[in-house]
PDB file of N, CA and C in Angstrom:
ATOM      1  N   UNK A   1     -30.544-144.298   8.262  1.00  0.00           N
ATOM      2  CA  UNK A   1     -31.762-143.515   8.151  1.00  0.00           C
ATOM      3  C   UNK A   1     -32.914-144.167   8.914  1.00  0.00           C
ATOM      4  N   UNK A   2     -32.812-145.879   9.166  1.00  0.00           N
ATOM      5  CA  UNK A   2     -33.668-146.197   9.612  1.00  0.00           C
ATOM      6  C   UNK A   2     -33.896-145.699  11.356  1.00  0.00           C
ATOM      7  N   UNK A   3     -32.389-145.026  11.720  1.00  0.00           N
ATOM      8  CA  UNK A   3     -32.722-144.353  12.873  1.00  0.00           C
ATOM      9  C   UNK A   3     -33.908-143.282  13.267  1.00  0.00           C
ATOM     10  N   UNK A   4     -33.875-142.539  12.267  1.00  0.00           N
ATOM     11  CA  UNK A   4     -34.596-141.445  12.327  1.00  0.00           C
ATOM     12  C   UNK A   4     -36.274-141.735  12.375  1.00  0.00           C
ATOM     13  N   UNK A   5     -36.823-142.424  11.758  1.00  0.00           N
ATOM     14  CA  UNK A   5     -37.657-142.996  11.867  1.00  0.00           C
ATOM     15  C   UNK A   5     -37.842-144.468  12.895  1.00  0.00           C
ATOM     16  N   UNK A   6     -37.187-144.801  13.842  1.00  0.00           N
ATOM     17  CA  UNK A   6     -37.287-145.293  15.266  1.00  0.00           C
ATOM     18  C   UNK A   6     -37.577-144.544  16.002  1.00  0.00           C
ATOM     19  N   UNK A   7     -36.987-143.323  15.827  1.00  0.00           N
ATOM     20  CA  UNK A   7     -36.786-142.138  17.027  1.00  0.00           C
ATOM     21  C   UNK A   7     -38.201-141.317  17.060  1.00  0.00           C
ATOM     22  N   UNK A   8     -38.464-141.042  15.704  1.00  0.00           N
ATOM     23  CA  UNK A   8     -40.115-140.010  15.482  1.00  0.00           C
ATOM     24  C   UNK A   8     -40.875-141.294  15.838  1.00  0.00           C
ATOM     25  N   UNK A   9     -41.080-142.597  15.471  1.00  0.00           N
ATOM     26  CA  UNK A   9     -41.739-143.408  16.353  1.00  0.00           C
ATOM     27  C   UNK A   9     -42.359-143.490  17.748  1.00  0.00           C
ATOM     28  N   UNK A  10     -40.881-143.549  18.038  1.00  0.00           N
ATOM     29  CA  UNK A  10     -40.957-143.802  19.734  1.00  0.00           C
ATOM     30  C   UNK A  10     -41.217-142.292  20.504  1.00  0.00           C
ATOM     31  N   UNK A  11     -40.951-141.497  19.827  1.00  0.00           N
ATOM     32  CA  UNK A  11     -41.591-140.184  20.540  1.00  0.00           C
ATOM     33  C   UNK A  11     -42.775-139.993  20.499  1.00  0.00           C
ATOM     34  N   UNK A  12     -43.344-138.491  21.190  1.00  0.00           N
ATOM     35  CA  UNK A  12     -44.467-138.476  21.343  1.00  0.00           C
ATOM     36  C   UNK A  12     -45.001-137.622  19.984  1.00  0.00           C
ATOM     37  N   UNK A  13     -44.521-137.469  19.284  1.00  0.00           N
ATOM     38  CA  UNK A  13     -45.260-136.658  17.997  1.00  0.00           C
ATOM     39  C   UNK A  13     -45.807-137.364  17.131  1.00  0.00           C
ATOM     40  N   UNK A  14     -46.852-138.039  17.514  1.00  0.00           N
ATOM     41  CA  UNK A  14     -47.227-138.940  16.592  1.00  0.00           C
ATOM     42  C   UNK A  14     -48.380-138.285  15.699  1.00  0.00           C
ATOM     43  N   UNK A  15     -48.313-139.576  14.454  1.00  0.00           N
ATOM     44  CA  UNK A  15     -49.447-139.548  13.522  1.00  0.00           C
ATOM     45  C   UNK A  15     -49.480-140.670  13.083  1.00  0.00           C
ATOM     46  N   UNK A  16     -50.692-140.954  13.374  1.00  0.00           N
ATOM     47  CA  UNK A  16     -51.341-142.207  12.889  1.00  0.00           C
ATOM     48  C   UNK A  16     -52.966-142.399  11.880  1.00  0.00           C
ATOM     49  N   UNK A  17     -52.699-143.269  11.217  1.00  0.00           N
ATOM     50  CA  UNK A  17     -53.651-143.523  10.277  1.00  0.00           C
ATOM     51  C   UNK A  17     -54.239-144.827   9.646  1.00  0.00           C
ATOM     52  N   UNK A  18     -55.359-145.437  10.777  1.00  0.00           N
ATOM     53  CA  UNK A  18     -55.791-146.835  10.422  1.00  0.00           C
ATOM     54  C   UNK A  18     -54.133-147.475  11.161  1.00  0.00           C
ATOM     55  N   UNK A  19     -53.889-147.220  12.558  1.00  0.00           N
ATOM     56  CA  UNK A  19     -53.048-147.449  13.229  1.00  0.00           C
ATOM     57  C   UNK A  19     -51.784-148.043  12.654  1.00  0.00           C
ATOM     58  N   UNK A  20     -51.365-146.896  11.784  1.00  0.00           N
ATOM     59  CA  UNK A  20     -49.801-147.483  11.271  1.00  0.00           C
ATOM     60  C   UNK A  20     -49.343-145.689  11.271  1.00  0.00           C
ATOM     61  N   UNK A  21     -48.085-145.616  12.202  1.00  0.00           N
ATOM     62  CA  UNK A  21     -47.457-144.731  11.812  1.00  0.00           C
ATOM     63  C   UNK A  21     -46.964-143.432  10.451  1.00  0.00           C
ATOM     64  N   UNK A  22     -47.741-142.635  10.365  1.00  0.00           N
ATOM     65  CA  UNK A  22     -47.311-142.236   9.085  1.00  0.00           C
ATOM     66  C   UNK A  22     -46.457-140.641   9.382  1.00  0.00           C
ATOM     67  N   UNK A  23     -46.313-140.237  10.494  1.00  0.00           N
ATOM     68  CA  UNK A  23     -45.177-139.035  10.515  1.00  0.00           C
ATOM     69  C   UNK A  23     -44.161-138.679   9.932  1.00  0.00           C
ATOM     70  N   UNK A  24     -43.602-139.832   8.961  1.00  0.00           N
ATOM     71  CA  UNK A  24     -42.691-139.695   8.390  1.00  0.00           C
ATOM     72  C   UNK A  24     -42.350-140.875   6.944  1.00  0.00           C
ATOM     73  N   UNK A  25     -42.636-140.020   5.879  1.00  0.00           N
ATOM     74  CA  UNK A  25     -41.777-140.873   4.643  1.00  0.00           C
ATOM     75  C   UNK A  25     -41.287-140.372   4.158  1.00  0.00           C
ATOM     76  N   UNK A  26     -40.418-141.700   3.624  1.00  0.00           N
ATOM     77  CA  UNK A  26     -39.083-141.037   3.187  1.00  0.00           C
ATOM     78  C   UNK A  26     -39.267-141.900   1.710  1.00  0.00           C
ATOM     79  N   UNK A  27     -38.514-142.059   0.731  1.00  0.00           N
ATOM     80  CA  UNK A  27     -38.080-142.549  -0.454  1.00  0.00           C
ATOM     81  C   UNK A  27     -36.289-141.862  -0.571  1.00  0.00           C
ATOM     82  N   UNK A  28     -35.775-142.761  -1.093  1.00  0.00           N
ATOM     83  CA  UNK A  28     -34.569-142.241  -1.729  1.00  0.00           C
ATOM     84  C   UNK A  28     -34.351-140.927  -0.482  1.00  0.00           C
ATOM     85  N   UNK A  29     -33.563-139.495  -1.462  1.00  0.00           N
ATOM     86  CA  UNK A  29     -33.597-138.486  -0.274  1.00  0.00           C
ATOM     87  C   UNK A  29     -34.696-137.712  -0.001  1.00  0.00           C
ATOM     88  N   UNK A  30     -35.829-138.183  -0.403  1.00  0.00           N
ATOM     89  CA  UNK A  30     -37.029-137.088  -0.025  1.00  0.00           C
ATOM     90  C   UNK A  30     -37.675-137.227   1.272  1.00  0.00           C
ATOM     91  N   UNK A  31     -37.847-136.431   1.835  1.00  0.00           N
ATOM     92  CA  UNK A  31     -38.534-136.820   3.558  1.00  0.00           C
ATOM     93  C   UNK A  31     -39.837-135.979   3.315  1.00  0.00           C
ATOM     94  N   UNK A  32     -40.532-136.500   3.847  1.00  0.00           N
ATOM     95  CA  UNK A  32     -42.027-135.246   4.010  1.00  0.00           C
ATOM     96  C   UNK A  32     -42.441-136.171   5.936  1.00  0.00           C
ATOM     97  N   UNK A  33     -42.398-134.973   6.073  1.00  0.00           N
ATOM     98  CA  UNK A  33     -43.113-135.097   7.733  1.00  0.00           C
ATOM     99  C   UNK A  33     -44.004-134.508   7.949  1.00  0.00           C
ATOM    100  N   UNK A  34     -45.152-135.062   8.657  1.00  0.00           N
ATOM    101  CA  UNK A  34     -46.962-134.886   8.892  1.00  0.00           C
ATOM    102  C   UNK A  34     -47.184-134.603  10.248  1.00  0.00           C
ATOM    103  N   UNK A  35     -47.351-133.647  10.523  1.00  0.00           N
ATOM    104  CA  UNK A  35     -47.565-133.664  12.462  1.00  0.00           C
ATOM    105  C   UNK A  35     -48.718-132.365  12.028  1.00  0.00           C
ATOM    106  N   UNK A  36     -49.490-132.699  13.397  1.00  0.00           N
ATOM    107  CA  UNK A  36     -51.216-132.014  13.660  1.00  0.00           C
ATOM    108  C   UNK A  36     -50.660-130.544  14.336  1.00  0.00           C
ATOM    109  N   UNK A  37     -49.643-130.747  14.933  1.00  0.00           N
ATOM    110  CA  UNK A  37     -49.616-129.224  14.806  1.00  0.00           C
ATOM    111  C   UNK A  37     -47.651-128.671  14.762  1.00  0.00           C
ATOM    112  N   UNK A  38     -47.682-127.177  14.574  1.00  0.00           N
ATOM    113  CA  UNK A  38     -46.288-126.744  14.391  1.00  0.00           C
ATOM    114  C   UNK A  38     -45.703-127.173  15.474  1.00  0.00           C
ATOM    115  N   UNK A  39     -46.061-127.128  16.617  1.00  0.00           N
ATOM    116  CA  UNK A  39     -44.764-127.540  17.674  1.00  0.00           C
ATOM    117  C   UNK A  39     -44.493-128.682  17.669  1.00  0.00           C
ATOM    118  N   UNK A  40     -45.632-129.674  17.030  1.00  0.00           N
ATOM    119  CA  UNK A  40     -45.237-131.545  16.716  1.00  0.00           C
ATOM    120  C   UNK A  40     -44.010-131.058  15.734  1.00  0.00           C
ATOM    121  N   UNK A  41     -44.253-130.609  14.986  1.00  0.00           N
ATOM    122  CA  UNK A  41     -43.417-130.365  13.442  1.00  0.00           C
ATOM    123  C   UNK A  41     -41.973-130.039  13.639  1.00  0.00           C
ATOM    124  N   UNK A  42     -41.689-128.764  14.765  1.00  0.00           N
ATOM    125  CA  UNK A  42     -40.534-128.467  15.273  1.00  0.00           C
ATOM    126  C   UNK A  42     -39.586-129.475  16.112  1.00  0.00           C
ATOM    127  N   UNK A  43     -40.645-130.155  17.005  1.00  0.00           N
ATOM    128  CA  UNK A  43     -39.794-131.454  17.489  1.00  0.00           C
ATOM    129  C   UNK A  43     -39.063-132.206  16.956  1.00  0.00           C
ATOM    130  N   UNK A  44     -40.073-132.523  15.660  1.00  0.00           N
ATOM    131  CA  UNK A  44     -39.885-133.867  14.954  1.00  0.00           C
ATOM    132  C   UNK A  44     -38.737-133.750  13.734  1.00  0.00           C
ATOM    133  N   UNK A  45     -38.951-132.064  13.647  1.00  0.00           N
ATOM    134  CA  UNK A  45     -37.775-131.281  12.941  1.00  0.00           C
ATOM    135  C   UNK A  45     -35.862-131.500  13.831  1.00  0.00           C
ATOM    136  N   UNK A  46     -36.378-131.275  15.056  1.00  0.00           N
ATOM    137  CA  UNK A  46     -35.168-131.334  15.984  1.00  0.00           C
ATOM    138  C   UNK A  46     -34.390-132.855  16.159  1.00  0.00           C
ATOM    139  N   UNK A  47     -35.835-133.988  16.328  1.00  0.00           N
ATOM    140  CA  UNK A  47     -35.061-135.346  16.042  1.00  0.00           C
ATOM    141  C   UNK A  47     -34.281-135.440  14.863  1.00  0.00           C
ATOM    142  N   UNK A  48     -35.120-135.199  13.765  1.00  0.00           N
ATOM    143  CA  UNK A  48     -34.387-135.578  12.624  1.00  0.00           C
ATOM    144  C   UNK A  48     -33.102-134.857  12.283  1.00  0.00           C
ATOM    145  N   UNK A  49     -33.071-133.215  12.646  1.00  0.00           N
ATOM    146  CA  UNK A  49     -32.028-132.654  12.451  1.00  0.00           C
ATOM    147  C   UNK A  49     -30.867-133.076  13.141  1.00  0.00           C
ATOM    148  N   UNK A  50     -30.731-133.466  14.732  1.00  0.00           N
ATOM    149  CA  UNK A  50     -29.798-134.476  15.766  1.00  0.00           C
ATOM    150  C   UNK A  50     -28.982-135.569  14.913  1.00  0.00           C
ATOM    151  N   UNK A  51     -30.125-136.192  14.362  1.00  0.00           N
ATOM    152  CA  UNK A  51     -29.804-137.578  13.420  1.00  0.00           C
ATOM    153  C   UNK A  51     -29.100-137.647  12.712  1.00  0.00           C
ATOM    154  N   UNK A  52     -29.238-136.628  11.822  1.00  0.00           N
ATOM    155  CA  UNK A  52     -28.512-136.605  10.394  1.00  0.00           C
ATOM    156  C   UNK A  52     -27.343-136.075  10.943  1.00  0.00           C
ATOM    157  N   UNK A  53     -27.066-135.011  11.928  1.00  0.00           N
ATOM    158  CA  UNK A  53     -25.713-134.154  12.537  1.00  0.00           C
ATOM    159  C   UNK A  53     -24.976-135.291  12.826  1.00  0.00           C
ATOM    160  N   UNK A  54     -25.354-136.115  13.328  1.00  0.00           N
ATOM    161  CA  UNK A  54     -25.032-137.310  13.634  1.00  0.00           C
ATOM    162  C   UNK A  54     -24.583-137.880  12.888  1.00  0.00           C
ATOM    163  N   UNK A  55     -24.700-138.388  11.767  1.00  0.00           N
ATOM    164  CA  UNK A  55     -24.296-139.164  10.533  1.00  0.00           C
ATOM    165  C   UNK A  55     -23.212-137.979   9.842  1.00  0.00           C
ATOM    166  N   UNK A  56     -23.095-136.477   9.841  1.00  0.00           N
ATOM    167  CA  UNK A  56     -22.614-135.285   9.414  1.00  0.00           C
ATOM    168  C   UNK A  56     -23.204-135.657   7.723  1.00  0.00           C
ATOM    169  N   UNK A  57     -24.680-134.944   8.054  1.00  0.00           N
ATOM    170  CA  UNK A  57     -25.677-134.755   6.939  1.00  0.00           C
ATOM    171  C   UNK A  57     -26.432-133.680   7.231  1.00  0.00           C
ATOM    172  N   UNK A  58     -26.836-132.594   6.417  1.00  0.00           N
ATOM    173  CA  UNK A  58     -27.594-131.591   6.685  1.00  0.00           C
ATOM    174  C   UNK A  58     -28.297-132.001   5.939  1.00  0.00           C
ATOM    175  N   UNK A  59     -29.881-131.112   6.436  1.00  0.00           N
ATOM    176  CA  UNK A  59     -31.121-130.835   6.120  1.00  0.00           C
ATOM    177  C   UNK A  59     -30.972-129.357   5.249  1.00  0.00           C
ATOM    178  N   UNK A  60     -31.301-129.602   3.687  1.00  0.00           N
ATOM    179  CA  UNK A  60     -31.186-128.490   2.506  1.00  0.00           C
ATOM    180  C   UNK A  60     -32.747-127.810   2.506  1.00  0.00           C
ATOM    181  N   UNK A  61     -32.706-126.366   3.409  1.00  0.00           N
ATOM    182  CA  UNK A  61     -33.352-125.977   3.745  1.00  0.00           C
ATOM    183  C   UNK A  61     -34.192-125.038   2.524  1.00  0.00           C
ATOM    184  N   UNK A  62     -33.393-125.211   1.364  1.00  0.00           N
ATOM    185  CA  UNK A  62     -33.595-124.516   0.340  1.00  0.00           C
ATOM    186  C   UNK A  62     -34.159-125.250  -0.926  1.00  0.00           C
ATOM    187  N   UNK A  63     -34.508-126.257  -0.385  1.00  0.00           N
ATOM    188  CA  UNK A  63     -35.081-127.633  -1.075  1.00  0.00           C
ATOM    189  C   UNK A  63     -36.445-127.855  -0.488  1.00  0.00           C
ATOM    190  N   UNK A  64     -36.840-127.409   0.674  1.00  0.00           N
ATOM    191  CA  UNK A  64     -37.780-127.709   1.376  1.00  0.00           C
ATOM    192  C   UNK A  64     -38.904-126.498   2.096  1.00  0.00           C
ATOM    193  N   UNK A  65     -39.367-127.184   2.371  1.00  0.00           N
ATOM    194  CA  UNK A  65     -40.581-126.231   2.380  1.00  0.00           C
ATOM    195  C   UNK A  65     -42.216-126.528   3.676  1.00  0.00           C
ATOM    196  N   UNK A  66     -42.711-125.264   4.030  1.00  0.00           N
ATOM    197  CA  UNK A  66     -43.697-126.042   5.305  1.00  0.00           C
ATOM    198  C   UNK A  66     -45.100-125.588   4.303  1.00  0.00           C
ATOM    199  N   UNK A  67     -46.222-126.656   4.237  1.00  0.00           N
ATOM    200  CA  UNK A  67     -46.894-126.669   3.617  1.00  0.00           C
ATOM    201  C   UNK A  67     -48.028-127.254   4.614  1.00  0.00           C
ATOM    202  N   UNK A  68     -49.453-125.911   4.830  1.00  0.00           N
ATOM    203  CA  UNK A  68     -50.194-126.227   5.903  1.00  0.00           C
ATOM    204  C   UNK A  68     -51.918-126.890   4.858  1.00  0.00           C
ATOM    205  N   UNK A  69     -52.253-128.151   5.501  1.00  0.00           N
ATOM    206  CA  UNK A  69     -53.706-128.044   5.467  1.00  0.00           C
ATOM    207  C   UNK A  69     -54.426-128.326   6.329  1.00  0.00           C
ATOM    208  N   UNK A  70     -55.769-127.460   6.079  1.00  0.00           N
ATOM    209  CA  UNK A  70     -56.908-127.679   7.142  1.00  0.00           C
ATOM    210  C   UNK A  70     -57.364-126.600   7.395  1.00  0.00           C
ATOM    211  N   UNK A  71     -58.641-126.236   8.131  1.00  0.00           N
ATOM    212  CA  UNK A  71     -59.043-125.179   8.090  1.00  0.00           C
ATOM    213  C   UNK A  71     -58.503-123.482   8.457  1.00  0.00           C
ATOM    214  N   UNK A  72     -56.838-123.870   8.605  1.00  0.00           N
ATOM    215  CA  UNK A  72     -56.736-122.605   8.971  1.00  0.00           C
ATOM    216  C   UNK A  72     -54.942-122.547   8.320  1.00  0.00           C
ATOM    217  N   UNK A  73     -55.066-123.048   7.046  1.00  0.00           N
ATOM    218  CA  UNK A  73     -54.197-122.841   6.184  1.00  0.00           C
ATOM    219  C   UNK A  73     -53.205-122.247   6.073  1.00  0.00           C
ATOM    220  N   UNK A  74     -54.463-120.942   6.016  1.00  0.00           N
ATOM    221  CA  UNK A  74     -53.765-119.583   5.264  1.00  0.00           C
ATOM    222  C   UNK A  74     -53.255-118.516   6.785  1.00  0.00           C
ATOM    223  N   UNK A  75     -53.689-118.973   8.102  1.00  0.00           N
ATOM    224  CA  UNK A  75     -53.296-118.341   9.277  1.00  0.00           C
ATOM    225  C   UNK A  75     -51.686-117.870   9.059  1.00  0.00           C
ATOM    226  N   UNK A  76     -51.663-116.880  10.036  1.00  0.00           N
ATOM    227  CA  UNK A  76     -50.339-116.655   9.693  1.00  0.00           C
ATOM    228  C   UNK A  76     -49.695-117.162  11.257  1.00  0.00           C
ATOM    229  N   UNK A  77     -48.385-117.969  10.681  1.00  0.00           N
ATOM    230  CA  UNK A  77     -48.020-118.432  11.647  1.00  0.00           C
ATOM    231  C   UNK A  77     -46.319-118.193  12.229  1.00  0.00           C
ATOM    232  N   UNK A  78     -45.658-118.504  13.298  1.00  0.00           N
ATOM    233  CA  UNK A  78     -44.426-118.019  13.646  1.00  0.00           C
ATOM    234  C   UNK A  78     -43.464-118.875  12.953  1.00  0.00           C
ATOM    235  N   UNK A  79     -42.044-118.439  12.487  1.00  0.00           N
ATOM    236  CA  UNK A  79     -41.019-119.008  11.206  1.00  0.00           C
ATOM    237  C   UNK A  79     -41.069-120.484  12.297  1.00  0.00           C
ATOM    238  N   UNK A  80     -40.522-121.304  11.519  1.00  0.00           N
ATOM    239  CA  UNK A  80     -39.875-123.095  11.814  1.00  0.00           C
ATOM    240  C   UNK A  80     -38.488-122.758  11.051  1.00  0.00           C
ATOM    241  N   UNK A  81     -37.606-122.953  12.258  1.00  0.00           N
ATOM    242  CA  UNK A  81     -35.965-122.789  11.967  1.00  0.00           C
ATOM    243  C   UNK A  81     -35.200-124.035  12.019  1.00  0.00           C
ATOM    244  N   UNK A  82     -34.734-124.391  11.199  1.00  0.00           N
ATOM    245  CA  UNK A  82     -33.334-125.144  11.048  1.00  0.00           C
ATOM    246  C   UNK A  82     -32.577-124.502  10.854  1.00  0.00           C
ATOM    247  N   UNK A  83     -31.720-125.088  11.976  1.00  0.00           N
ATOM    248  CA  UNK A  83     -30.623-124.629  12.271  1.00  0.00           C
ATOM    249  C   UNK A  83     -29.799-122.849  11.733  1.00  0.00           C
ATOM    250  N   UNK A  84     -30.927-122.296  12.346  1.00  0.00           N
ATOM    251  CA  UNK A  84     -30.974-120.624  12.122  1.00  0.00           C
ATOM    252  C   UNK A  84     -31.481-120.835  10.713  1.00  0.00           C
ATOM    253  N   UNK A  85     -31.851-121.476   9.902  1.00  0.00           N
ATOM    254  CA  UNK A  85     -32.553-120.852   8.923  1.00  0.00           C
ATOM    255  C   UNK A  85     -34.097-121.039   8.577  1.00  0.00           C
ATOM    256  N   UNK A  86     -34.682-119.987   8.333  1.00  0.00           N
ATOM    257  CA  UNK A  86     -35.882-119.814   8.273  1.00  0.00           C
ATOM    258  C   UNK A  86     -36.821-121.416   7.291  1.00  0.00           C
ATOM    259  N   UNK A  87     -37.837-121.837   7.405  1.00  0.00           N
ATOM    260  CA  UNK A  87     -38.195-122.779   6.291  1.00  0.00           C
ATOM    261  C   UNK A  87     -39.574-122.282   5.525  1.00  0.00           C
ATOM    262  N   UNK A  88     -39.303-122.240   4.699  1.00  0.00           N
ATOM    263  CA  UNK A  88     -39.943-121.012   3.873  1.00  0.00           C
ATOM    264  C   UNK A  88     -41.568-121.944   3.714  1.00  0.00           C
ATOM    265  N   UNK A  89     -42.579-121.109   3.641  1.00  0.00           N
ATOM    266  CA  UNK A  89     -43.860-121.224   3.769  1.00  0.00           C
ATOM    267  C   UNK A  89     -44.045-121.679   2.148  1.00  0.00           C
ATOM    268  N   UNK A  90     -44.841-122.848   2.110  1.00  0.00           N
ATOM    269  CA  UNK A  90     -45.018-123.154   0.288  1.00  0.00           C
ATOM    270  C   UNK A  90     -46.766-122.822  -0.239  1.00  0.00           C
ATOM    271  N   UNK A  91     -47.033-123.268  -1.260  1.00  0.00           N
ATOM    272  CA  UNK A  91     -48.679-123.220  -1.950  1.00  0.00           C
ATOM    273  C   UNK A  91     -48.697-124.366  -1.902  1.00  0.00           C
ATOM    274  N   UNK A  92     -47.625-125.039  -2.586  1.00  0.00           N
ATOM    275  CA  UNK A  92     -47.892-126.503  -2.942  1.00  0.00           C
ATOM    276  C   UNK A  92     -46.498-126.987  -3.246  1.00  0.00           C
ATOM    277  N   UNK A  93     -46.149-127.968  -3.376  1.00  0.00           N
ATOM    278  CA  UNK A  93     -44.773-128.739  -3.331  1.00  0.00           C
ATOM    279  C   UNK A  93     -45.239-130.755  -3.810  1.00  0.00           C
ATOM    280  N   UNK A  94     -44.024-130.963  -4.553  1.00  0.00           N
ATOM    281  CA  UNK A  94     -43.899-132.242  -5.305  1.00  0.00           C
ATOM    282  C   UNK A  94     -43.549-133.181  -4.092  1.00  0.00           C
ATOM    283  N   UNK A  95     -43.982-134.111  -3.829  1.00  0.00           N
ATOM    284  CA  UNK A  95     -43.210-135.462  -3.415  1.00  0.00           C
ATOM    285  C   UNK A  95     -43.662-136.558  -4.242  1.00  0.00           C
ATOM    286  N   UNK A  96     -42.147-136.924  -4.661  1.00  0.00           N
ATOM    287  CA  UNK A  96     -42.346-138.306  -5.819  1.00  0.00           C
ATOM    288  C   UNK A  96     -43.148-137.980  -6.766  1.00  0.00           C
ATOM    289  N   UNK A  97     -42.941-136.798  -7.426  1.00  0.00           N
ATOM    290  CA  UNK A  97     -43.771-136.082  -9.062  1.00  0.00           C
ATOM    291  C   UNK A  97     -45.473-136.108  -8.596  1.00  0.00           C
ATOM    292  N   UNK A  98     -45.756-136.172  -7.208  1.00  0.00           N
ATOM    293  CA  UNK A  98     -47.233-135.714  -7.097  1.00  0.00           C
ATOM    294  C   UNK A  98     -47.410-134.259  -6.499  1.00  0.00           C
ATOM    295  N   UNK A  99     -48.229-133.752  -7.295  1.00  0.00           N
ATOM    296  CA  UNK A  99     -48.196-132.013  -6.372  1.00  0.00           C
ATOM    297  C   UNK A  99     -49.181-132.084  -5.092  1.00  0.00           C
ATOM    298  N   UNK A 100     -48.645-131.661  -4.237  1.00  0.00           N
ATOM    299  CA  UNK A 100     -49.709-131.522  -2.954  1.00  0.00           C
ATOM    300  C   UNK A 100     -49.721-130.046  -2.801  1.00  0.00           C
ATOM    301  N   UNK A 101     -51.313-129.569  -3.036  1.00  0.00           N
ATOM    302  CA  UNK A 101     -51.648-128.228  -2.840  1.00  0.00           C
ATOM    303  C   UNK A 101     -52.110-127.715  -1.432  1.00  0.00           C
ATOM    304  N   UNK A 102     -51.665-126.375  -0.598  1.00  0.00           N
ATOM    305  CA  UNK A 102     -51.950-125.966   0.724  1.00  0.00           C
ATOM    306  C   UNK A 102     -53.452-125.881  -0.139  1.00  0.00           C
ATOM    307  N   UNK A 103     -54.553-125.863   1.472  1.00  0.00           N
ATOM    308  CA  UNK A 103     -55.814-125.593   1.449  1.00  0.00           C
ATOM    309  C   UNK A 103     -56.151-126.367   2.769  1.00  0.00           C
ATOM    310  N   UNK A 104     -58.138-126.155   1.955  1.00  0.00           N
ATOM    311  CA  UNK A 104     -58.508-126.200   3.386  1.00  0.00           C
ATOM    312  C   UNK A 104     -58.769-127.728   3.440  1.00  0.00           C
ATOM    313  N   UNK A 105     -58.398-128.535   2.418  1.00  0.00           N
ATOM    314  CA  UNK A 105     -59.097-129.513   2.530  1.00  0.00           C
ATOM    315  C   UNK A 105     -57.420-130.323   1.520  1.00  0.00           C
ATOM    316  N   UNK A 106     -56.862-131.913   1.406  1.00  0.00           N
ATOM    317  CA  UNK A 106     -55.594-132.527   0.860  1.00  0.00           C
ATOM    318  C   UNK A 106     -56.154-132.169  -0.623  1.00  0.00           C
ATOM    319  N   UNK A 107     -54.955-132.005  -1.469  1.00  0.00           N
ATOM    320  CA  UNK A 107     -55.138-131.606  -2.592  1.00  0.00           C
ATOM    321  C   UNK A 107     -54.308-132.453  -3.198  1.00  0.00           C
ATOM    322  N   UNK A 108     -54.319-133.437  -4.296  1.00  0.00           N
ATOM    323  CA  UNK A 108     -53.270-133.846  -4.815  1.00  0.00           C
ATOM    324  C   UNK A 108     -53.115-133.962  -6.528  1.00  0.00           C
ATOM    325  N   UNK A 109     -52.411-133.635  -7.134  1.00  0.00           N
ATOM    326  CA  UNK A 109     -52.416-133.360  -8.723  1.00  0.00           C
ATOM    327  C   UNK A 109     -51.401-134.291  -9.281  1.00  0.00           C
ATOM    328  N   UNK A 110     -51.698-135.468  -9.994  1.00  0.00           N
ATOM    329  CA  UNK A 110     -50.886-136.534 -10.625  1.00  0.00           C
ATOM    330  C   UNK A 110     -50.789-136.079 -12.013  1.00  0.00           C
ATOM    331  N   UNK A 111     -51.442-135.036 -12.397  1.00  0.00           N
ATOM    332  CA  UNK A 111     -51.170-134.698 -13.791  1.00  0.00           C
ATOM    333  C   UNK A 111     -49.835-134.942 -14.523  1.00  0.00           C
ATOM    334  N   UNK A 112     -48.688-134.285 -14.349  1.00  0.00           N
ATOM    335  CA  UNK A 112     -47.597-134.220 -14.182  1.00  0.00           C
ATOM    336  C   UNK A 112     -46.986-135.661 -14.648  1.00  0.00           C
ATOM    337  N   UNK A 113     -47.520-136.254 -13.486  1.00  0.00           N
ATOM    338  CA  UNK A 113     -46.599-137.709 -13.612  1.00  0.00           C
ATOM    339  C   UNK A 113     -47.519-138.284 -14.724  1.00  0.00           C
ATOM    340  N   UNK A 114     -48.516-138.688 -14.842  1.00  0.00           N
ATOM    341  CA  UNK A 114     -49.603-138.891 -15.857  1.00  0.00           C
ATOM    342  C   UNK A 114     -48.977-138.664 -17.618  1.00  0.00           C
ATOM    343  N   UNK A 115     -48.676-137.085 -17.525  1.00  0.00           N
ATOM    344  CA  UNK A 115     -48.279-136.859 -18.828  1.00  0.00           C
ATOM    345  C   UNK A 115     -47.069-137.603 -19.024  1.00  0.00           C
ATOM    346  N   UNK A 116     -46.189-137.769 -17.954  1.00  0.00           N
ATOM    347  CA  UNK A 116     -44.448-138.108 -18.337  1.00  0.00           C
ATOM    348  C   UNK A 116     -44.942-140.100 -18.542  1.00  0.00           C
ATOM    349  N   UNK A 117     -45.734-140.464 -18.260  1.00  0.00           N
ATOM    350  CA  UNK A 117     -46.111-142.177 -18.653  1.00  0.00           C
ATOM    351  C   UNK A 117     -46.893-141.907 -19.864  1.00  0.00           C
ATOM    352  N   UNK A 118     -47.370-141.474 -20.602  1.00  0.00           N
ATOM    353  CA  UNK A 118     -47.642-141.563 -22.483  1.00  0.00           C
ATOM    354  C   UNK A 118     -46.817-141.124 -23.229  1.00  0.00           C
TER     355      UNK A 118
END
C-alpha cells in the first residue's frame, strides 16, 4: 500500500498543507483522497485504481463516496467512474467515526465518537 502513496506523491496532483503531503490517508482499509479539483481526483483515482489491480484488489465503490467543499459545493458536476461505475455524490460521510459534512466551508462532527468514549 505504501506504493500507492509514492505514486500520488510523485505525481502531479498534489496537496499540500504547511508543506507535508496530505492527498492521501489511509488507516487500516479506509482511504480518503483530497485534490483541489475533479480532474486532480480522477487521476489520483486512476493511480490508485492501477495499484490495487496490481496487487488484484478492488476499490468498493459502494462503500465510497465523492464529497465536495468550498464555495461551489452544491454545483452540479460530471459522474467520477471507477472502473464503469458511477461514485455516488455524498452530504457527508465518516472517516475513522468523524462525520465530515459537504458545504461551503470543512465541517466536522465528533459527536458520535464522543458518545461511544462515556
Amino acid at each position: 500500500m505504501n506504493d500507492i502513496f509514492c505514486n500520488l506523491e510523485r505525481s502531479e496532483f498534489r496537496c499540500h498543507v504547511s508543506g507535508r503531503y496530505v492527498g492521501a490517508l489511509m488507516y487500516a482499509d479506509e482511504l480518503l483522497l483530497i485534490s483541489i479539483t475533479l480532474q486532480d481526483l480522477r487521476n489520483m483515482l486512476d493511480i490508485v485504481y492501477a495499484e490495487l489491480s496490481w496487487l488484484d484488489m478492488v476499490l468498493n465503490v459502494k462503500k465510497s463516496g465523492l464529497l465536495r467543499i468550498g464555495p461551489r459545493f452544491n454545483a452540479d458536476l460530471s459522474p467520477v467512474l471507477i472502473n464503469g461505475s458511477t461514485l455516488p455524490v455524498v452530504d457527508r460521510m465518516s472517516y475513522l467515526r468523524v462525520e465530515i459534512g459537504a458545504g461551503k466551508s470543512l465541517k466536522l462532527c465528533m459527536y458520535t465518537r464522543r458518545m461511544k468514549f462515556f
